[in-house]
Each structure stands twice: as structure tokens, then as C-alpha cells.
N, C-alpha and C. Protein backbone atom coordinates (compact mmCIF):
# COMPACT_ATOMS: atom_id res chain seq x y z
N UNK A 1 100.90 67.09 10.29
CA UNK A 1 100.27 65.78 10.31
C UNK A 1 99.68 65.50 11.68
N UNK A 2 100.20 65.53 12.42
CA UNK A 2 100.11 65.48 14.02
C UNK A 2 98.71 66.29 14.63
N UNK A 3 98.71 67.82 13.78
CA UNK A 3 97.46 68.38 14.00
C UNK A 3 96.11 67.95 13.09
N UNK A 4 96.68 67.46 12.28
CA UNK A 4 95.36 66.98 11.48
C UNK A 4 94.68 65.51 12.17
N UNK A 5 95.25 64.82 12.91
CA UNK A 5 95.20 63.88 13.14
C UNK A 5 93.81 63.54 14.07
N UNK A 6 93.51 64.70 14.92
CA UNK A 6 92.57 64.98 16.13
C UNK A 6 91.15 65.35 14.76
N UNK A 7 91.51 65.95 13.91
CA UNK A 7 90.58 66.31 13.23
C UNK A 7 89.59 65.62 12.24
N UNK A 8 90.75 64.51 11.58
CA UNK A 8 90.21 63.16 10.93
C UNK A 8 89.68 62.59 11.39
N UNK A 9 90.22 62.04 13.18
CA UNK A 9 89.35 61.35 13.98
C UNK A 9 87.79 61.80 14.18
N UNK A 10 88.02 63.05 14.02
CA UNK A 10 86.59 63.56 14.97
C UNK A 10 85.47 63.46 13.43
N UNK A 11 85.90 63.90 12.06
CA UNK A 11 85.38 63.66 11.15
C UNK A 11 84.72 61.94 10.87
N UNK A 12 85.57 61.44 11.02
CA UNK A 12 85.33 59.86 11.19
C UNK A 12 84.34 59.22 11.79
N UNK A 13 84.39 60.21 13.70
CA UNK A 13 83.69 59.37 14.00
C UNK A 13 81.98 60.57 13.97
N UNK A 14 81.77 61.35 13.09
CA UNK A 14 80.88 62.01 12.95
C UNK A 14 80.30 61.15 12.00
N UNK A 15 80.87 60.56 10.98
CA UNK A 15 80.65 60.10 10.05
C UNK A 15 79.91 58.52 10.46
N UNK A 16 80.70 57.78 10.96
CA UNK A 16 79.57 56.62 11.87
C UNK A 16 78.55 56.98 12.89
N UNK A 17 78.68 58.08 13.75
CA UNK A 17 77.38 58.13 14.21
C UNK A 17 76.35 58.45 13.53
N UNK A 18 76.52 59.27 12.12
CA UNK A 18 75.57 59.93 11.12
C UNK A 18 75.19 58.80 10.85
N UNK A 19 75.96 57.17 10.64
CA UNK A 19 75.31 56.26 9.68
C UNK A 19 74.58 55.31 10.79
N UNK A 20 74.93 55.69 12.13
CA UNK A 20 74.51 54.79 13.15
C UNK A 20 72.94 54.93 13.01
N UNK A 21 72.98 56.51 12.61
CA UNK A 21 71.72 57.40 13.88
C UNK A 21 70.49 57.63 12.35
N UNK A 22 70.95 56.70 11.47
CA UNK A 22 69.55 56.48 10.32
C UNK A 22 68.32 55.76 10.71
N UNK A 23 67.42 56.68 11.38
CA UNK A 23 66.27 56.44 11.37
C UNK A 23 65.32 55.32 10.68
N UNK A 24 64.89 54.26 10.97
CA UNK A 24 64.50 53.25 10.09
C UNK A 24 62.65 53.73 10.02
N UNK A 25 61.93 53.87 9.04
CA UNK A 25 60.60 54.93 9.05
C UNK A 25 60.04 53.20 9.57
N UNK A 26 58.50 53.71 9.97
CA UNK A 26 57.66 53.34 10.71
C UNK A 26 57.11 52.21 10.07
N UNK A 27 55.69 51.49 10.16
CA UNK A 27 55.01 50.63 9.53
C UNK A 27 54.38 52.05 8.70
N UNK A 28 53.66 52.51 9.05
CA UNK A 28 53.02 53.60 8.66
C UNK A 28 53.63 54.34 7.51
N UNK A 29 54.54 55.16 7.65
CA UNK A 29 55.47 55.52 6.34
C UNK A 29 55.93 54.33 4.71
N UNK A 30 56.23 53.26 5.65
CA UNK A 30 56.58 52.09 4.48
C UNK A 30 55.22 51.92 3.93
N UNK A 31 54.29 52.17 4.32
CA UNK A 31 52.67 51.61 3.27
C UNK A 31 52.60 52.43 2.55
N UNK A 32 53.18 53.88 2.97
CA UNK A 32 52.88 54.87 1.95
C UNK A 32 54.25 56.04 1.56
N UNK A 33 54.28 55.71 0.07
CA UNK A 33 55.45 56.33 -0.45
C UNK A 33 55.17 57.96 0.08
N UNK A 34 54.39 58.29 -0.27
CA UNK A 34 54.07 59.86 -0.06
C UNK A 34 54.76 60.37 1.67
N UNK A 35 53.95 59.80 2.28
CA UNK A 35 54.35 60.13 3.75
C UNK A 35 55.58 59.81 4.09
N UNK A 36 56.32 58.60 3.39
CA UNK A 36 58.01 58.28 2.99
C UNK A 36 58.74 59.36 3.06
N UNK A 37 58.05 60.22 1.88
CA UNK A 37 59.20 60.81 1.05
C UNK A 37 59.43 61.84 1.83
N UNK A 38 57.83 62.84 1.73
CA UNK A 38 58.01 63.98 2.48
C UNK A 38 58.75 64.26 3.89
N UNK A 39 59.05 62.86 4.58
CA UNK A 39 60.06 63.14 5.57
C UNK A 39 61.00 62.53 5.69
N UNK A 40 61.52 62.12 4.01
CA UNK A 40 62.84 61.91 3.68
C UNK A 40 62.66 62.52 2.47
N UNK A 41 62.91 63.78 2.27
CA UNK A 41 63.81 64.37 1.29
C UNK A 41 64.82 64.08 0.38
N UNK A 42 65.69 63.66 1.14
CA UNK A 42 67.09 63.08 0.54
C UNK A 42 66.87 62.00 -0.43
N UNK A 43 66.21 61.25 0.42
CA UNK A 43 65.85 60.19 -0.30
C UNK A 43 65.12 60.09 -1.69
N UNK A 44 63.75 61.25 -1.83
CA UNK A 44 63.38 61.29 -2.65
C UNK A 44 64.42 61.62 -4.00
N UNK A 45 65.14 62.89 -3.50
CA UNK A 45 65.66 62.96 -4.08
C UNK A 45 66.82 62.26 -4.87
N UNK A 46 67.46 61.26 -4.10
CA UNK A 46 67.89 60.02 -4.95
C UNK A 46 67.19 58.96 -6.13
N UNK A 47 66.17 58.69 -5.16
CA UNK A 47 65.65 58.12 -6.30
C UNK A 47 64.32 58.67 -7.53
N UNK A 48 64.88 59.91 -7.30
CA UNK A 48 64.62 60.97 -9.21
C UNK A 48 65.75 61.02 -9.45
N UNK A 49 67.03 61.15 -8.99
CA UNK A 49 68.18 60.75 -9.62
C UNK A 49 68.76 59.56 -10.23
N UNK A 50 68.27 58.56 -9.31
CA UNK A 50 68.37 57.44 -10.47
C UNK A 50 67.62 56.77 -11.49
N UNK A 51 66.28 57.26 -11.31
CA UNK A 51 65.04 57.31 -11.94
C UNK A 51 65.70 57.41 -13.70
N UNK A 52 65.85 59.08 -13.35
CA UNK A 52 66.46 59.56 -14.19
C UNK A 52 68.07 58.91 -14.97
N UNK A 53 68.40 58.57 -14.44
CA UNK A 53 70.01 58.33 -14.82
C UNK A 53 70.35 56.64 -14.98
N UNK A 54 69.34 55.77 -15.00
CA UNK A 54 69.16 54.67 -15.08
C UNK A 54 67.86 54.07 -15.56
N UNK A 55 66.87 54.77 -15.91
CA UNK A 55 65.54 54.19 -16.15
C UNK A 55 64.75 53.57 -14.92
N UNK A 56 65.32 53.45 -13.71
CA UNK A 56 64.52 52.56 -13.05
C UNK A 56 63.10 53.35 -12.38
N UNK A 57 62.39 53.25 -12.42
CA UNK A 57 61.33 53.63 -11.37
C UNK A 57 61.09 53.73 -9.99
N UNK A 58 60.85 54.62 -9.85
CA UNK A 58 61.03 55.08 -7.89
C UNK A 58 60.43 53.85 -7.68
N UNK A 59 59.02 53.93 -8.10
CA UNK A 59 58.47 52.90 -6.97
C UNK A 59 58.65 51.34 -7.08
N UNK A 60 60.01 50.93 -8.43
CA UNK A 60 60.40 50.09 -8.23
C UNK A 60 61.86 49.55 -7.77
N UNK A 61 62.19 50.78 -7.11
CA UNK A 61 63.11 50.81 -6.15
C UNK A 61 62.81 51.01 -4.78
N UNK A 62 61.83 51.62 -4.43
CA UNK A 62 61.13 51.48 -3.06
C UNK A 62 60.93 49.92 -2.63
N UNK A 63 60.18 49.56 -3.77
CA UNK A 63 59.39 47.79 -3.55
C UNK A 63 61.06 47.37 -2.99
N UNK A 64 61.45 47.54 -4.03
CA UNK A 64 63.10 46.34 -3.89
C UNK A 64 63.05 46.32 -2.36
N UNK A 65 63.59 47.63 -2.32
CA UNK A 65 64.26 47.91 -0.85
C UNK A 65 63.44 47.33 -0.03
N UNK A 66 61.99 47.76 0.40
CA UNK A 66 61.48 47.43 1.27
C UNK A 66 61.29 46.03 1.44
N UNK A 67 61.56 44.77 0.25
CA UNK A 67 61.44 43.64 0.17
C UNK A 67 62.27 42.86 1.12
N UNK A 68 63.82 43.91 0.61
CA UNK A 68 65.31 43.06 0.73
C UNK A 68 65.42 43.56 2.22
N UNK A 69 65.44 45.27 2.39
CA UNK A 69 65.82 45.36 3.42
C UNK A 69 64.92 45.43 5.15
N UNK A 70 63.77 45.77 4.66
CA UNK A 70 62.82 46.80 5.37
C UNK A 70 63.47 47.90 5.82
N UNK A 71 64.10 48.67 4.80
CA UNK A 71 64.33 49.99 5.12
C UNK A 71 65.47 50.42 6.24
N UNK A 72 66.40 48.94 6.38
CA UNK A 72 66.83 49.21 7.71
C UNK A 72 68.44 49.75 7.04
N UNK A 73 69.19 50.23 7.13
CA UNK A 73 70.40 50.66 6.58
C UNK A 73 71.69 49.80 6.54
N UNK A 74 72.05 48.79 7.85
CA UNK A 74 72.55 47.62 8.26
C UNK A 74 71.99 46.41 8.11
N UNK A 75 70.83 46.09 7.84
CA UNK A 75 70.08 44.99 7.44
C UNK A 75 71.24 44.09 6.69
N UNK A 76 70.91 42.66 7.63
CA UNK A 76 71.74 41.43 7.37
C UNK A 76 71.33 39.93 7.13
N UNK A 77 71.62 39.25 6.33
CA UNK A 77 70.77 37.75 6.54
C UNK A 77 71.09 37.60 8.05
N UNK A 78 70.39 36.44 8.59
CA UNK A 78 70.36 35.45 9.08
C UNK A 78 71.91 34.93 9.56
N UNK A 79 72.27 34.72 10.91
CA UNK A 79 73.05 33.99 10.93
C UNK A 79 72.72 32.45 10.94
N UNK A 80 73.91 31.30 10.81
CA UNK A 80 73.94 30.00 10.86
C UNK A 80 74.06 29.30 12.36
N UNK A 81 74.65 28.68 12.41
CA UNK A 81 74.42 27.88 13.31
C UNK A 81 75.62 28.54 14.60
N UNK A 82 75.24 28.41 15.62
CA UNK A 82 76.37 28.73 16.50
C UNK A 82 77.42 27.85 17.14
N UNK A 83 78.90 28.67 16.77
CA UNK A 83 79.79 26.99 17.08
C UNK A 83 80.43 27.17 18.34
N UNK A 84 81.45 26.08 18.34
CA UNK A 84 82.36 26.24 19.70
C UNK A 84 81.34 25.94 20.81
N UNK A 85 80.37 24.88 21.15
CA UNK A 85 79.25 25.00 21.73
C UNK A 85 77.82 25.71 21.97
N UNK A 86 78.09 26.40 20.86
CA UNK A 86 76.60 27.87 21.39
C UNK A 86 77.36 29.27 21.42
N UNK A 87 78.82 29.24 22.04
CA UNK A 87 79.67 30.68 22.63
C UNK A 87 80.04 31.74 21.21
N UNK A 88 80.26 30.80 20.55
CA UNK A 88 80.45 31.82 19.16
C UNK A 88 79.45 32.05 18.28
N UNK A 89 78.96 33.22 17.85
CA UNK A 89 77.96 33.28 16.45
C UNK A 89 78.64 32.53 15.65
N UNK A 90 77.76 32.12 14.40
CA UNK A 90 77.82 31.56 13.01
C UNK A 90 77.60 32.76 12.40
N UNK A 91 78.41 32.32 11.31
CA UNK A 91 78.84 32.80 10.18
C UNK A 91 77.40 33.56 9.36
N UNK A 92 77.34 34.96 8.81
CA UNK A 92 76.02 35.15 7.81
C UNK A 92 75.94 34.33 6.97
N UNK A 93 74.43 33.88 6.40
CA UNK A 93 74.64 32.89 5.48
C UNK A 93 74.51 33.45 3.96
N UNK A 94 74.85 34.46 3.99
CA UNK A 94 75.47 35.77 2.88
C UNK A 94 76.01 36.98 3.11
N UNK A 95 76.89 37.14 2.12
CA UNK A 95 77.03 38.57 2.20
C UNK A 95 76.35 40.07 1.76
N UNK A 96 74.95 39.15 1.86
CA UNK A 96 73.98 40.53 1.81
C UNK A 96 74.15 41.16 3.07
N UNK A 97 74.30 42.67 2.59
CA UNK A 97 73.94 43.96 3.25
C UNK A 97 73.39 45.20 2.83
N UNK A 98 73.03 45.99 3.43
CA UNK A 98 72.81 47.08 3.15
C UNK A 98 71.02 47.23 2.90
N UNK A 99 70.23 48.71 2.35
CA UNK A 99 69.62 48.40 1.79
C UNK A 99 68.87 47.73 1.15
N UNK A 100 69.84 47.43 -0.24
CA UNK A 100 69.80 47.01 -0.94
C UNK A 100 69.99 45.37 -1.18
N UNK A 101 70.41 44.87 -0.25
CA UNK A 101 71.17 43.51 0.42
C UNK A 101 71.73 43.25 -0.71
N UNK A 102 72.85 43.79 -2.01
CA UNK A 102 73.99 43.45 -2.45
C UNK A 102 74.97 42.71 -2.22
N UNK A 103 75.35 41.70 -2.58
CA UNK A 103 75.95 40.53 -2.17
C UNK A 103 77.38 41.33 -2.45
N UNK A 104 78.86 41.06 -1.82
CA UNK A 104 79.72 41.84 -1.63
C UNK A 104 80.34 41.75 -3.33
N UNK A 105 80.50 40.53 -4.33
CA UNK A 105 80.80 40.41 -5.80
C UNK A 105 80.17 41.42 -6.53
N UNK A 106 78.63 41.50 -6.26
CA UNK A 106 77.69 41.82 -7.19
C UNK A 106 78.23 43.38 -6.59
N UNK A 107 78.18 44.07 -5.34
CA UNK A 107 78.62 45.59 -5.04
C UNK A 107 79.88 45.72 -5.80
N UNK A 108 80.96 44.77 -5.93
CA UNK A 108 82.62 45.18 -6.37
C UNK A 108 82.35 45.58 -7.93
N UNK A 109 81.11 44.47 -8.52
CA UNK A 109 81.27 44.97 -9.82
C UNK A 109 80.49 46.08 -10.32
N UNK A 110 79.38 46.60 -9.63
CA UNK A 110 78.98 48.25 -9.43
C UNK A 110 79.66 49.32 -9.04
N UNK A 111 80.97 49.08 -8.13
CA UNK A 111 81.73 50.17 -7.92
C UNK A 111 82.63 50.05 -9.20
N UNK A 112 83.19 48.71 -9.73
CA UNK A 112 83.93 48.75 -10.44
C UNK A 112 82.95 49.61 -12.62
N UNK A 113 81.86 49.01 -12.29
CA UNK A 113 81.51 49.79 -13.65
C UNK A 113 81.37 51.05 -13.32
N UNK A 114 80.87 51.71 -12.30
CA UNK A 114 80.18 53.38 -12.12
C UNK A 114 81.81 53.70 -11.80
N UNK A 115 82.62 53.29 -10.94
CA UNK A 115 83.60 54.35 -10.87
C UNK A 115 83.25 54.76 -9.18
N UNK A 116 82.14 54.26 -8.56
CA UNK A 116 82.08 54.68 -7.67
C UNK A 116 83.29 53.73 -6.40
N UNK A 117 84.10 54.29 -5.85
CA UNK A 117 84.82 52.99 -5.40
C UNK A 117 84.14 53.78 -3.89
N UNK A 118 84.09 54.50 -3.56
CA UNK A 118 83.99 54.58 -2.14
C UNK A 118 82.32 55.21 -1.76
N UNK A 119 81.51 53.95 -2.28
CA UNK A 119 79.93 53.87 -1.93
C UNK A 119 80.01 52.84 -1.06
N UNK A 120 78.89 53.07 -0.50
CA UNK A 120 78.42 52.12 0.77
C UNK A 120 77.18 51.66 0.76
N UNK A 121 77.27 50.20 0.87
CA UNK A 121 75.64 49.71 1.23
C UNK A 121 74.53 50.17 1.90
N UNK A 122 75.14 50.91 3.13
CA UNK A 122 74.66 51.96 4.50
C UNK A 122 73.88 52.75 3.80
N UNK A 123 74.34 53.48 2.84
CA UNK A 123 73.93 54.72 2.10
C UNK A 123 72.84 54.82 1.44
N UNK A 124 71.56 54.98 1.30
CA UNK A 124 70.34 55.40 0.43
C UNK A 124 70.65 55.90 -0.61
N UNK A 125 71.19 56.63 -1.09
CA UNK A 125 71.38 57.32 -2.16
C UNK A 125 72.63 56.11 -2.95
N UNK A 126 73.58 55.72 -2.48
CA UNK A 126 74.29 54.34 -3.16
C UNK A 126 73.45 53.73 -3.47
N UNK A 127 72.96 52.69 -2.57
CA UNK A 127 71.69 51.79 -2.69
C UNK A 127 71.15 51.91 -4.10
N UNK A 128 70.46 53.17 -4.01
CA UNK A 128 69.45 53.48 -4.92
C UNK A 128 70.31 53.07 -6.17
N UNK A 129 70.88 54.05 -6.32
CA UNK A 129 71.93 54.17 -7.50
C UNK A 129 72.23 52.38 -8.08
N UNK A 130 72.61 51.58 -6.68
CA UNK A 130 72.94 50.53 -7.58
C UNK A 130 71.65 49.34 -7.97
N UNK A 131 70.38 49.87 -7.30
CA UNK A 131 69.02 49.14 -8.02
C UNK A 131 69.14 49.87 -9.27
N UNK A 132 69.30 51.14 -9.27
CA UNK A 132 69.29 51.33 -10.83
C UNK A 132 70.36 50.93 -11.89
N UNK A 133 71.45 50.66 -11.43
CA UNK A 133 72.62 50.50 -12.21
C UNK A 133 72.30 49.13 -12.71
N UNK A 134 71.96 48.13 -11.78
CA UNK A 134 71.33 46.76 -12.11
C UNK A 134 69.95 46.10 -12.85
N UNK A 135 69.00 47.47 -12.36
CA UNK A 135 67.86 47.31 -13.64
C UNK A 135 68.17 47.74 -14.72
N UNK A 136 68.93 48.45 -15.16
CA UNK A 136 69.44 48.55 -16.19
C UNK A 136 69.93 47.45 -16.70
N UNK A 137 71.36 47.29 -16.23
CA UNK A 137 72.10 46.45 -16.58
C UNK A 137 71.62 44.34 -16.91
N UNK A 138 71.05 44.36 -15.89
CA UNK A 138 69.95 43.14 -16.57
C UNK A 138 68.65 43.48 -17.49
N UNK A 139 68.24 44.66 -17.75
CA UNK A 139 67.24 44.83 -18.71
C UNK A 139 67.50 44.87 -20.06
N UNK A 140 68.72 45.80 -20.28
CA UNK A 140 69.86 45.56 -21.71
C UNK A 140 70.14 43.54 -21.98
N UNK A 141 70.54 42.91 -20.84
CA UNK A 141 70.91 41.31 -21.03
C UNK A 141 69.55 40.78 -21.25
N UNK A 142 68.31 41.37 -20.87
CA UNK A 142 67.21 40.52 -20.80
C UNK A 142 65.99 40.54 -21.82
N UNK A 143 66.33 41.96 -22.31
CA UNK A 143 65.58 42.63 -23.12
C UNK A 143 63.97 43.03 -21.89
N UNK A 144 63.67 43.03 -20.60
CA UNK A 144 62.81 43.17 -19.95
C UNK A 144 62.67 44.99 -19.87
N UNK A 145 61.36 45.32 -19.59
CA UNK A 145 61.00 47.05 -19.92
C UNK A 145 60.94 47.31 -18.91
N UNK A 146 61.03 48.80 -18.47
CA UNK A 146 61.50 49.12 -17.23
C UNK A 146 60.31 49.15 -16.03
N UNK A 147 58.94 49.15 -16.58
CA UNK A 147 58.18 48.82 -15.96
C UNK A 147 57.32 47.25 -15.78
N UNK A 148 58.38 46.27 -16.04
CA UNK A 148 58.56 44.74 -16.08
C UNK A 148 58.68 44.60 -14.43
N UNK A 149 57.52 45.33 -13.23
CA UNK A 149 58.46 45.06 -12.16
C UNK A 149 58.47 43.20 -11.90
N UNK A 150 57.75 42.80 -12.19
CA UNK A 150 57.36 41.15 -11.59
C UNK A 150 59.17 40.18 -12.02
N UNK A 151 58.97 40.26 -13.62
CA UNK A 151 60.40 40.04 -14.46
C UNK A 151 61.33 40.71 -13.59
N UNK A 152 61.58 42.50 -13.28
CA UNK A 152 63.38 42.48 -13.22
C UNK A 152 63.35 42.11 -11.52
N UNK A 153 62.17 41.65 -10.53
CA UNK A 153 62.57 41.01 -9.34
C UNK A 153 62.75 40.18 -9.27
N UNK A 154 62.52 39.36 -10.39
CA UNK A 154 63.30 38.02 -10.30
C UNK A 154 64.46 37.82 -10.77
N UNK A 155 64.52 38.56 -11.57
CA UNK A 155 66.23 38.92 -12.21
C UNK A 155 67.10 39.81 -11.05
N UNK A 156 66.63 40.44 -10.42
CA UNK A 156 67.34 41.06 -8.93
C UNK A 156 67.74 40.08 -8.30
N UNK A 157 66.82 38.99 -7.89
CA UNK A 157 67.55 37.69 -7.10
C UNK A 157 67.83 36.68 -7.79
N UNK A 158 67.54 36.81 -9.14
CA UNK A 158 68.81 35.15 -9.81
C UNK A 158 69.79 35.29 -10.66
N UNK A 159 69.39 36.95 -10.87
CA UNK A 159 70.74 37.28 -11.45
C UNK A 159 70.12 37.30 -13.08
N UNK A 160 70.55 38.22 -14.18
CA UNK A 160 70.00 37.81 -15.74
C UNK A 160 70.30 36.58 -16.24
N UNK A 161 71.56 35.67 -15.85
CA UNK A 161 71.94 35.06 -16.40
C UNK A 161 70.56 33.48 -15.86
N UNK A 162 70.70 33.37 -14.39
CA UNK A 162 69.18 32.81 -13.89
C UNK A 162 68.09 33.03 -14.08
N UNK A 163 68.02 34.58 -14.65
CA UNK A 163 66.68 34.52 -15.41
C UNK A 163 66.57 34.29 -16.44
N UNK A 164 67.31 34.09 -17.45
CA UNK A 164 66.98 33.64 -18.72
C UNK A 164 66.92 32.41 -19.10
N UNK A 165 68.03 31.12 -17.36
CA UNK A 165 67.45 30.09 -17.94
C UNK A 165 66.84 29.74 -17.13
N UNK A 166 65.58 30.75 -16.81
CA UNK A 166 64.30 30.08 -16.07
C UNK A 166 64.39 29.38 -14.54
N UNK A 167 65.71 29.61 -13.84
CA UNK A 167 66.31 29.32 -12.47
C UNK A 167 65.22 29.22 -11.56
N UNK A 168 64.36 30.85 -11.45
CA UNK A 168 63.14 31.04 -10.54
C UNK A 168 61.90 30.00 -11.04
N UNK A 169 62.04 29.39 -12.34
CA UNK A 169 60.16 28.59 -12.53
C UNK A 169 60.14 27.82 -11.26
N UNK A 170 61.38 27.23 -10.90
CA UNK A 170 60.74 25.84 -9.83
C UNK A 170 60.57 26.32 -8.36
N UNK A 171 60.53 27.91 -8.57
CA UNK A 171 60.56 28.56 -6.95
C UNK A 171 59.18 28.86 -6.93
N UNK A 172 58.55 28.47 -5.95
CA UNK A 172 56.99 29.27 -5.79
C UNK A 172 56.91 29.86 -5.15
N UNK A 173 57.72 30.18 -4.30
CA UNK A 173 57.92 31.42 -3.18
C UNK A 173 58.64 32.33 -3.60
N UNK A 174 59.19 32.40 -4.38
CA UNK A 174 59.94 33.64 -5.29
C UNK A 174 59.25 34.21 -6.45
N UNK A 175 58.40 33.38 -7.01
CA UNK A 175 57.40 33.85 -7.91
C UNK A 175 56.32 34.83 -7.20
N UNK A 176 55.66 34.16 -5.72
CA UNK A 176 54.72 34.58 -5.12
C UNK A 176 55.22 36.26 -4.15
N UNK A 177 56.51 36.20 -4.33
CA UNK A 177 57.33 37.77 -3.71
C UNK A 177 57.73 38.28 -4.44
N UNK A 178 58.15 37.97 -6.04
CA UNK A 178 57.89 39.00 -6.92
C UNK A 178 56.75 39.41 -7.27
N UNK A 179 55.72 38.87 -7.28
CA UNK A 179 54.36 39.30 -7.46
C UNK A 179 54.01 40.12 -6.43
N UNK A 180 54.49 40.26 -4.72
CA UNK A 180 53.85 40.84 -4.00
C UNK A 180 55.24 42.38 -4.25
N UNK A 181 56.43 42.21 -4.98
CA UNK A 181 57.06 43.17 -4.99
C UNK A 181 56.09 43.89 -5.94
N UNK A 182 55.95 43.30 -7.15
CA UNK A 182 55.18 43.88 -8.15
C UNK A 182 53.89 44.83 -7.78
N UNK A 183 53.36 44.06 -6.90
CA UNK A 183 51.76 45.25 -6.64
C UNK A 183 52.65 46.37 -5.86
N UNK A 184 53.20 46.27 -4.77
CA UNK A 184 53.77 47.14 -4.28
C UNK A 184 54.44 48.09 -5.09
N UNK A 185 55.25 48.10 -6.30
CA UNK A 185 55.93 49.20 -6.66
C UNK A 185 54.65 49.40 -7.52
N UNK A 186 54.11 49.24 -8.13
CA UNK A 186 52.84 50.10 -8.56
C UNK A 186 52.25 51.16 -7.94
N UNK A 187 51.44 50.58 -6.22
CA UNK A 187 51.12 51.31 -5.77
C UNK A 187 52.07 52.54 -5.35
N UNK A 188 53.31 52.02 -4.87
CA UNK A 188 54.47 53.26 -4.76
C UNK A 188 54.39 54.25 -6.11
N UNK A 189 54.22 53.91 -7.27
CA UNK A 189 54.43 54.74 -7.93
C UNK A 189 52.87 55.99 -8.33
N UNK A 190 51.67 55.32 -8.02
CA UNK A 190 50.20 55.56 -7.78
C UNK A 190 51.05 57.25 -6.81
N UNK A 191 50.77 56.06 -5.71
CA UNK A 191 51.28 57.38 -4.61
C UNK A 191 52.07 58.59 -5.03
N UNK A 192 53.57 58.29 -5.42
CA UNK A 192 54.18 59.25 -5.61
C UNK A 192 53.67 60.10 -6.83
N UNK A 193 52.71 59.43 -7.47
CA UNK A 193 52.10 60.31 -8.47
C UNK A 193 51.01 61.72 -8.30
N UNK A 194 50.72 60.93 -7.18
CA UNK A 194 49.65 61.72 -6.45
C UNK A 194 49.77 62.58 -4.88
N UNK A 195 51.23 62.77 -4.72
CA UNK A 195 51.67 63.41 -3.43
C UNK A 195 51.62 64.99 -3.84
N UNK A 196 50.51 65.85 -3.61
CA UNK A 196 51.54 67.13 -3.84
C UNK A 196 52.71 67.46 -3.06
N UNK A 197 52.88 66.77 -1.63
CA UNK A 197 54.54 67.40 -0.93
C UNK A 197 55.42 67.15 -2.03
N UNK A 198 55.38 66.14 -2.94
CA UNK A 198 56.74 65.48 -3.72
C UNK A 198 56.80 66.90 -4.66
N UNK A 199 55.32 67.39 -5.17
CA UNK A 199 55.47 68.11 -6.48
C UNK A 199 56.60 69.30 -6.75
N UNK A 200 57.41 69.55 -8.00
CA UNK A 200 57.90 71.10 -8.07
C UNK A 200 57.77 72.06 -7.37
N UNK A 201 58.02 72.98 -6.75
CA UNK A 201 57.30 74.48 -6.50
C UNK A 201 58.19 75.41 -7.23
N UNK A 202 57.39 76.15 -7.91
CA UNK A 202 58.34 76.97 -8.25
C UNK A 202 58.34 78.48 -7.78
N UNK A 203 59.03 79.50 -7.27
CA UNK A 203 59.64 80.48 -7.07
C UNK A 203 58.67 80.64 -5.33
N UNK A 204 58.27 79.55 -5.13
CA UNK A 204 57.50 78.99 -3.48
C UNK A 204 55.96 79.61 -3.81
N UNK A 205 55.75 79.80 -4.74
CA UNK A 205 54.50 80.57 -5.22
C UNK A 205 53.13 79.52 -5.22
N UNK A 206 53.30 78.04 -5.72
CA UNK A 206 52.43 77.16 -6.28
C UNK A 206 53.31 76.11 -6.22
């Protein structure tokens, strides 16, 4: 035990600098999925995995992200007011994080349906996974199609149960950012349609 002990540590803290040292891509990369992908790999490759394994659409998991988070891995609301005179921060005025900015309820009950208990907001490939687990999961409650991006972004922030009783009509600024999510995952998906870096190769031949 004693010798393992030096070794966990050092695993550990490999493991936070890996999540420290996530590169947040450029203005340049975020306009364009293609130039995204090809120098995130990983990434792509998550989201054809959840593409696949959830119905959702890359490029309407790109939009999300780039909406909620700008791509940043720690991305946080807003703090409140500062107390104790100014000396202490205030409180976030949510528990959005991550990516994905998953509110900490809405993450417990994605680890709790997938089984995933030890995912992280930090993580791209989580993330992804749980835009898809949730377009799903409000598209079954909503009856909305998977290329509904305008519909399931408003159901991303009011929840199916707020979207069905019409929660977002009296928002015009939530209407007017699902609409700008909406053009955006289109064009994300334009792009990734048209990247050959993204395409197959097979046997490195073509």
C-alpha cells in the first residue's frame, strides 16, 4: 500500500494537468467545424460516437457547445455579488459547468441513466455523450426530430417539460439564440460534410 501510494499520486496529478492543459481552439477554428476537427481528432471522434449512439448530430452538438460553453472545458456562469464587503467572491449563479454547462441535477441524472458514474463535465467526449443522451431523451418526451435544431435548443435550456408548456414563448432572447444556435449547427454540419481531413481512408490508399 505504502508503495502504491507515490504512484496514485503521480497518476492523479497527471490526470489534472492533462485536464488543466485543454487547449481552448481559436476564433478561427470555432467558425469552422472542418479546421475544428482535423486538429481535434478525439473530438471528432466522439461526436460520431454519439452521433451514432444517440441520434444527435455533430453539428448539433458543436452549436450547443459553442453556445453554452465557447469551447472552454471549465467554463462557468457568472458569479453574484461579492460579500463580506467586496473580500469574498459570490456564489455561481448556477451550477453550470463544463462544456456542456450541465447543471449538477440534470449531470446526476445522466450518470445515473447511462451508468456512467465517473464522467466529467471537463471531458469532451462526456460532454458530448450527454448532449446526446439529452437530445434524445427530450426528443422521445417531445416528439421533436433530430434535425429540429431551433426546437431541441430550446428544450436544452427549459428542459422538455418547459418546452411543452411553451416556458421559452415569452423569451425573445432565447428564441433569437436558438435561432442563431440553429444556423450554426447547419453550417457545422455543411462543413463537416464537406471536409475531406474528416473523410474514411481506407488501407491509407484514398
Amino acid at each position: 500500500m505504502i508503495i502504491l501510494r507515490p504512484l496514485i499520486s503521480a497518476l492523479a496529478a497527471l490526470v489534472i494537468t492533462a485536464c488543466a492543459s485543454i487547449p481552448t481552439p481559436s476564433n478561427t477554428q470555432i467558425t469552422d467545424a472542418c479546421a475544428l476537427l482535423k486538429d481535434n481528432r478525439q473530438w471528432h471522434e466522439a461526436l460520431r460516437d454519439t452521433a451514432r449512439n444517440w441520434g444527435a448530430p455533430m453539428g448539433l452538438q458543436l452549436a450547443i457547445i459553442k453556445q453554452e460553453s465557447s469551447f472552454k472545458h471549465d467554463a462557468r456562469p457568472p458569479r453574484g455579488e461579492r460579500q463580506w464587503f467586496g473580500l469574498v467572491e459570490g456564489d455561481y449563479i448556477s451550477s453550470a459547468h463544463g462544456y456542456s454547462q450541465a447543471l449538477d441535477s440534470t449531470w446526476e441524472m445522466y450518470k445515473a441513466a447511462t451508468g456512467k458514474w465517473g464522467a466529467s463535465r471537463n471531458s469532451f467526449r462526456d460532454s458530448s455523450d450527454f448532449i446526446g443522451w439529452y437530445v434524445s431523451s427530450t426528443g422521445k418526451r417531445t416528439g421533436l426530430g433530430q434535425y429540429d435544431y431551433k426546437a431541441h435548443y430550446l428544450a436544452y435550456h427549459e428542459g422538455a417539460g418547459g418546452y411543452l408548456k411553451g416556458t421559452w414563448k415569452t423569451k425573445r432572447w432565447l428564441i433569437e439564440t436558438a435561432s442563431r444556435v440553429a444556423s450554426q449547427a447547419a453550417q457545422y454540419e455543411q462543413q463537416i460534410a464537406r471536409c475531406e481531413a474528416l473523410k474514411p481512408k481506407f488501407l491509407g490508399l484514398f
